[in-house]
Protein backbone atom coordinates (compact mmCIF):
# COMPACT_ATOMS: atom_id res chain seq x y z
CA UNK A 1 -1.12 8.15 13.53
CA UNK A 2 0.23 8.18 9.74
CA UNK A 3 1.22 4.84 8.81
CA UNK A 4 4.61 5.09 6.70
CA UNK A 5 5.11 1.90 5.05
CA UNK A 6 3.99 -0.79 5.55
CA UNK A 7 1.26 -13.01 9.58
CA UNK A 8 -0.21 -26.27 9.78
CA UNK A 9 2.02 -28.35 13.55
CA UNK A 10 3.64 -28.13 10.42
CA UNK A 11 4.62 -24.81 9.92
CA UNK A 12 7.27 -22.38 9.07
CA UNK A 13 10.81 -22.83 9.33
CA UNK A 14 11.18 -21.79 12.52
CA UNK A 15 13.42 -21.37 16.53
CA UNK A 16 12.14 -23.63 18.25
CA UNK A 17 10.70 -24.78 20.63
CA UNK A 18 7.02 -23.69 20.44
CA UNK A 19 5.57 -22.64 16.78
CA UNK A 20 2.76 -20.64 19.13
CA UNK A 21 5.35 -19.21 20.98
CA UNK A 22 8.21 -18.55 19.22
CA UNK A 23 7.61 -18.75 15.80
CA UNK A 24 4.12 -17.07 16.15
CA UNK A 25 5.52 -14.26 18.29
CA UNK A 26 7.68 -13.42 15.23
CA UNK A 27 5.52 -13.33 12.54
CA UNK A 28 3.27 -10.77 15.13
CA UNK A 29 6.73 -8.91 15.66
CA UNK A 30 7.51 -8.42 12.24
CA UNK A 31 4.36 -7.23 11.06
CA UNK A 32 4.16 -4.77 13.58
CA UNK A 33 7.77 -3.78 12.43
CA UNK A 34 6.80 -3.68 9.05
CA UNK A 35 3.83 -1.83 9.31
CA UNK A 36 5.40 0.73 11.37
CA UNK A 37 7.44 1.18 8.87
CA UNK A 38 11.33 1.29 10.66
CA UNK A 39 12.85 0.07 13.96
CA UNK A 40 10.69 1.98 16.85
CA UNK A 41 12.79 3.54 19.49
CA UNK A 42 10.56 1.67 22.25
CA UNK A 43 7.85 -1.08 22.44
CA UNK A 44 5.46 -1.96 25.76
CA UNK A 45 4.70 -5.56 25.28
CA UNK A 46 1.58 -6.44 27.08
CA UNK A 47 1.23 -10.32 27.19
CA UNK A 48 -1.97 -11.92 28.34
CA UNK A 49 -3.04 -15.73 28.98
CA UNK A 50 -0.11 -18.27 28.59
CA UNK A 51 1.73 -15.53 26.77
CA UNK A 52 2.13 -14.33 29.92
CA UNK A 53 2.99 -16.98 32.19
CA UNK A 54 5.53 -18.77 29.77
CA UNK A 55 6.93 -15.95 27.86
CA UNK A 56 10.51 -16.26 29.53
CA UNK A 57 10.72 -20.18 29.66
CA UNK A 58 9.17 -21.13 25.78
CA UNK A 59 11.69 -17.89 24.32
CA UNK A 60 8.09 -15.75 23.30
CA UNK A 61 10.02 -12.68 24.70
CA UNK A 62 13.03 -12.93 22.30
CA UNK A 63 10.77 -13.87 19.48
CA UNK A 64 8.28 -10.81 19.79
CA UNK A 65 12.08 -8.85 19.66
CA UNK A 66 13.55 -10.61 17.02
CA UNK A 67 10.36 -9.83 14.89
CA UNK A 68 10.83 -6.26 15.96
CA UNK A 69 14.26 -6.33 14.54
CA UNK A 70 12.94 -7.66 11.32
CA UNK A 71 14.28 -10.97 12.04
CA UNK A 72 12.09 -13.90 10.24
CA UNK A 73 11.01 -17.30 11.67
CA UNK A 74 14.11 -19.22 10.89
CA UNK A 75 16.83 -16.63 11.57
CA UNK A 76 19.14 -17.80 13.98
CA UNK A 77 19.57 -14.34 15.54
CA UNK A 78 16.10 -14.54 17.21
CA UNK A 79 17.97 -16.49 20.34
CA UNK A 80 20.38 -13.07 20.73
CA UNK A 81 17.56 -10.82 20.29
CA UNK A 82 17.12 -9.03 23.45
CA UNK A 83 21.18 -7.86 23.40
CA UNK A 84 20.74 -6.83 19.77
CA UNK A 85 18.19 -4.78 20.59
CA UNK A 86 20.01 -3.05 23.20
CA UNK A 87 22.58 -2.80 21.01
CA UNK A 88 20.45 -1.11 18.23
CA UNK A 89 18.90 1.50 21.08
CA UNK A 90 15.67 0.07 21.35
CA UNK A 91 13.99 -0.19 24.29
CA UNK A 92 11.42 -2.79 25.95
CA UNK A 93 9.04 -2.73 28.41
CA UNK A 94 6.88 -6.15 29.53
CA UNK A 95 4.01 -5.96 30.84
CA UNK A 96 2.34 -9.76 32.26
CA UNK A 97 -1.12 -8.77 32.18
CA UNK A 98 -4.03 -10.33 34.21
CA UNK A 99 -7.27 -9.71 31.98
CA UNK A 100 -7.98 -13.31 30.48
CA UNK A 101 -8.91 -12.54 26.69
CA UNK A 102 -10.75 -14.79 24.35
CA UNK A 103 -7.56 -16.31 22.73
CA UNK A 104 -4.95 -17.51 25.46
CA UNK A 105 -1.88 -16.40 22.98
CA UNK A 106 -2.54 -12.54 22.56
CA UNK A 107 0.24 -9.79 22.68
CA UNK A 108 -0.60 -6.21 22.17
CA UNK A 109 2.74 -4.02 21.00
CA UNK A 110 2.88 -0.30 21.19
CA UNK A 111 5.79 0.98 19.38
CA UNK A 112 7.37 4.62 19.36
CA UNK A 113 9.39 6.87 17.86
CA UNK A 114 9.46 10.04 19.24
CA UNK A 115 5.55 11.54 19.08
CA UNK A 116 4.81 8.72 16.15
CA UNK A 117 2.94 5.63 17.89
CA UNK A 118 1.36 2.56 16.68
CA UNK A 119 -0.78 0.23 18.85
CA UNK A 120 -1.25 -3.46 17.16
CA UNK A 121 -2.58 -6.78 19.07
CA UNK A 122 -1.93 -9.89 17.75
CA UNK A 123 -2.40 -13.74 18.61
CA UNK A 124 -0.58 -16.55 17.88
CA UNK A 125 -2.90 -19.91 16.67
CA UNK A 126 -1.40 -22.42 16.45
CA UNK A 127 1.41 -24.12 13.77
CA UNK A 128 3.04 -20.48 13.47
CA UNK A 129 0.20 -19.14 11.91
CA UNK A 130 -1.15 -15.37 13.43
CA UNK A 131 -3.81 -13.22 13.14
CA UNK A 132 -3.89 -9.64 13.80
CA UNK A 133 -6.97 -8.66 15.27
CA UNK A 134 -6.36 -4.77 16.14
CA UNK A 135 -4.62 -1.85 14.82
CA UNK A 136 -4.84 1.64 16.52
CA UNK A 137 -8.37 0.76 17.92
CA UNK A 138 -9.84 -0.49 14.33
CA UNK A 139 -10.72 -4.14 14.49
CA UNK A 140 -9.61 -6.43 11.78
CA UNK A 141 -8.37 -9.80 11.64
CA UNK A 142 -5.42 -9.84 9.19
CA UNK A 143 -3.92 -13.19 8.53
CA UNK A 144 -0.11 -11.72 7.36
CA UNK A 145 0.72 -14.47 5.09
CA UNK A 146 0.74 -12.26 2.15
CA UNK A 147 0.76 -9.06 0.74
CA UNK A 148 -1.70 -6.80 2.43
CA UNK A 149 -2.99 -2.95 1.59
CA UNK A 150 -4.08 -0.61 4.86
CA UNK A 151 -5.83 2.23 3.44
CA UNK A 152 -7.15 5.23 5.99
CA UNK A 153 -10.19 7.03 4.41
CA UNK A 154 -13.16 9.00 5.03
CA UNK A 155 -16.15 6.59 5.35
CA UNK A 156 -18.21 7.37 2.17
CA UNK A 157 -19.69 5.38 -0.30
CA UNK A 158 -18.09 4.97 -3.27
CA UNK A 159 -14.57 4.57 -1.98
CA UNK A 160 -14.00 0.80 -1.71
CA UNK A 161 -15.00 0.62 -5.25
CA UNK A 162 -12.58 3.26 -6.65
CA UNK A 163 -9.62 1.09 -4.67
CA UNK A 164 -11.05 -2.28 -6.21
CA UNK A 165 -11.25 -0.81 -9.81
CA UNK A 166 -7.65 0.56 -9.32
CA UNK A 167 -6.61 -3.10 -8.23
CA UNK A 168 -8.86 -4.67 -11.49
CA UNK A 169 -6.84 -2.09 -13.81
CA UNK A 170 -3.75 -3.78 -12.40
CA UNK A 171 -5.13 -7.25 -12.35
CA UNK A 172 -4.46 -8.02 -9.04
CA UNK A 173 -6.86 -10.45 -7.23
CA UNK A 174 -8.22 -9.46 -3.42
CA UNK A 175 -8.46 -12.42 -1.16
CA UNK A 176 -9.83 -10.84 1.49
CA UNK A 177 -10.89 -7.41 2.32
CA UNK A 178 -12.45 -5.68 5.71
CA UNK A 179 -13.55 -2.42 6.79
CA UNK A 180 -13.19 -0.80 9.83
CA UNK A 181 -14.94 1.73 11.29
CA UNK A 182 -15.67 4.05 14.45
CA UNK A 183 -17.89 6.67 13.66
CA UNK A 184 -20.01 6.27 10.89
CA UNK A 185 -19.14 8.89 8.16
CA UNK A 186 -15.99 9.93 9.81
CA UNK A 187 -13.11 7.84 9.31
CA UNK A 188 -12.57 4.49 8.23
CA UNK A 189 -9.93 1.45 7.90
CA UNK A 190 -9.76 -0.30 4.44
CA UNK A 191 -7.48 -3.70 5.03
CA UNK A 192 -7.63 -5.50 1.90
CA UNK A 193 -5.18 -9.03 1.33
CA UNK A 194 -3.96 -9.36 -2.19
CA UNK A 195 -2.83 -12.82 -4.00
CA UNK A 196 -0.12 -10.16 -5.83
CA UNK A 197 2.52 -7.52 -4.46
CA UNK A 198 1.02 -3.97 -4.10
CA UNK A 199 4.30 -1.72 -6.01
CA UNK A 200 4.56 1.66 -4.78
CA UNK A 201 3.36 2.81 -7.91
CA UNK A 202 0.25 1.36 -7.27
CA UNK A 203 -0.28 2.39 -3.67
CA UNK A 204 0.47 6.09 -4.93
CA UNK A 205 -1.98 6.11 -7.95
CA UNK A 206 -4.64 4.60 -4.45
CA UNK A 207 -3.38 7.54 -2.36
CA UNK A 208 -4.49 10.23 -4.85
CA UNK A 209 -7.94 8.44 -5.42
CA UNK A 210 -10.56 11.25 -3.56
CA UNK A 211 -11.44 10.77 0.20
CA UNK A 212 -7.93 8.68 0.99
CA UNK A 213 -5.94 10.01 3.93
CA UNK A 214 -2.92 7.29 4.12
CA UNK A 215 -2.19 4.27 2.05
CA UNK A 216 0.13 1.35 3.58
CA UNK A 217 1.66 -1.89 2.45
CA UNK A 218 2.58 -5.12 4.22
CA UNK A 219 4.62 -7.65 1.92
C-alpha cells in the first residue's frame, strides 16, 4: 500500500450523545479518511467491545461514516451520514466482532478503492479524544490532534536523523515520534507528530532524502 496524502468530559464540539461514541468514532473516521487520502469506494467496519454492542443505539455507526465523509465532530450532517454515503457510492460493511481487546472502544476500518487498501484500528478514550494504535500491520499509537508525518522507509541507520535535520532546517518542533518495524533491516514506519503544519514542499524535499519509499501527511 502507497499512502497518497495524508485524532477532556470536556471535549470537542461535538453530536451528541456519547463523546466515546460519537464524537470519538469521528475523529477515528476522519483520520482514516484523511490518511487514505480521498473517499474509499468501500469500508468493513469491525467493532469490538461496547463498540459493538451499542454502535446502533449511542449513533457510533453514523459517526465512524460521517468521519469517512470528512465530516468533523460538530457537523450536523453526521446524523444523515449513512444516506449520504449511499448517496456518494460508498459502501459499508459491519462487522460486531466477538474477540474482547484490551480497550473496550476499538474499531478497525479497511477502506478500498479498487486494488488500493488501507487497514487502520483505532480506539476511542474517553472525552473525544482517540488514539490510533495500527496502520497496515505497523503498530503506533498516534494521538491525531495535530499535524502528523507517516514516512515508509528502509530500516537503516541514519534515516531518522536525515528527516529530523530536514524538520530543524525548517524549524519545526517534533512532539512525538515512533518507529515501526517488522523485519529488521527491511522496511520500516516513521510516524512523527509535529507542533507545526508539514507543507508539501517540505514532505517532497523528505521524499527525495535516500532510503524513503512514501511520505504522508495528516493535518
Amino acid at each position: 500500500m502507497k499512502f497518497r496524502s495524508v485524532f477532556d468530559i470536556i471535549g470537542p464540539v461535538m453530536i451528541g450523545p456519547s463523546s466515546s461514541h460519537t464524537a470519538g468514532a469521528a475523529r477515528i473516521g476522519r483520520v482514516a479518511r484523511q490518511l487514505f487520502g480521498k473517499q474509499p469506494e468501500h469500508v468493513d467496519i469491525h467493532l469490538y467491545g461496547s463498540f459493538a454492542k451499542t454502535y446502533k443505539g449511542h449513533g457510533t455507526d453514523v459517526a465512524l461514516v460521517g468521519g469517512l465523509l470528512d465530516y468533523d465532530t460538530f457537523d450536523e450532517r453526521i446524523v444523515q451520514a449513512l444516506d449520504d454515503a449511499e448517496q456518494a457510492g460508498l459502501s459499508l460493511a459491519f462487522y460486531e466482532e466477538e474477540e474482547e481487546l484490551e480497550h473496550p472502544n476499538t474499531v478497525r476500518l479497511v477502506l478500498r478503492s479498487g486494488v488500493e487498501e488501507m487497514k487502520i484500528t483505532g480506539v476511542s478514550i474517553g472525552g473525544g479524544k482517540v488514539e490510533i494504535i495500527e496502520l497496515n500491520d505497523y503498530d503506533l499509537k498516534l494521538s491525531g490532534n495535530g499535524p502528523a508525518l507517516f514516512i515508509l522507509h528502509h530500516d537503516r541507520y541514519g534515516a531518522v536523523a536525515t528527516v529530523a535535520g530536514v524538520l530543524a532546517k525548517h524549524e519545526i518542533n517534533i512532539s512525538y515520534m515512533e518507529v515501526s518495524r517488522k523485519v529488521r533491516g527491511q522496511t520500516a514506519l516513521m510516524v512523527i507528530e509535529t507542533d507545526q503544519s508539514i507543507t508539501p514542499e517540505i514532505a517532497k524535499e523528505i521524499s527525495g532524502l535516500p532510503h524513503m519509499f512514501n511520505v504522508a501527511t495528516l493535518d
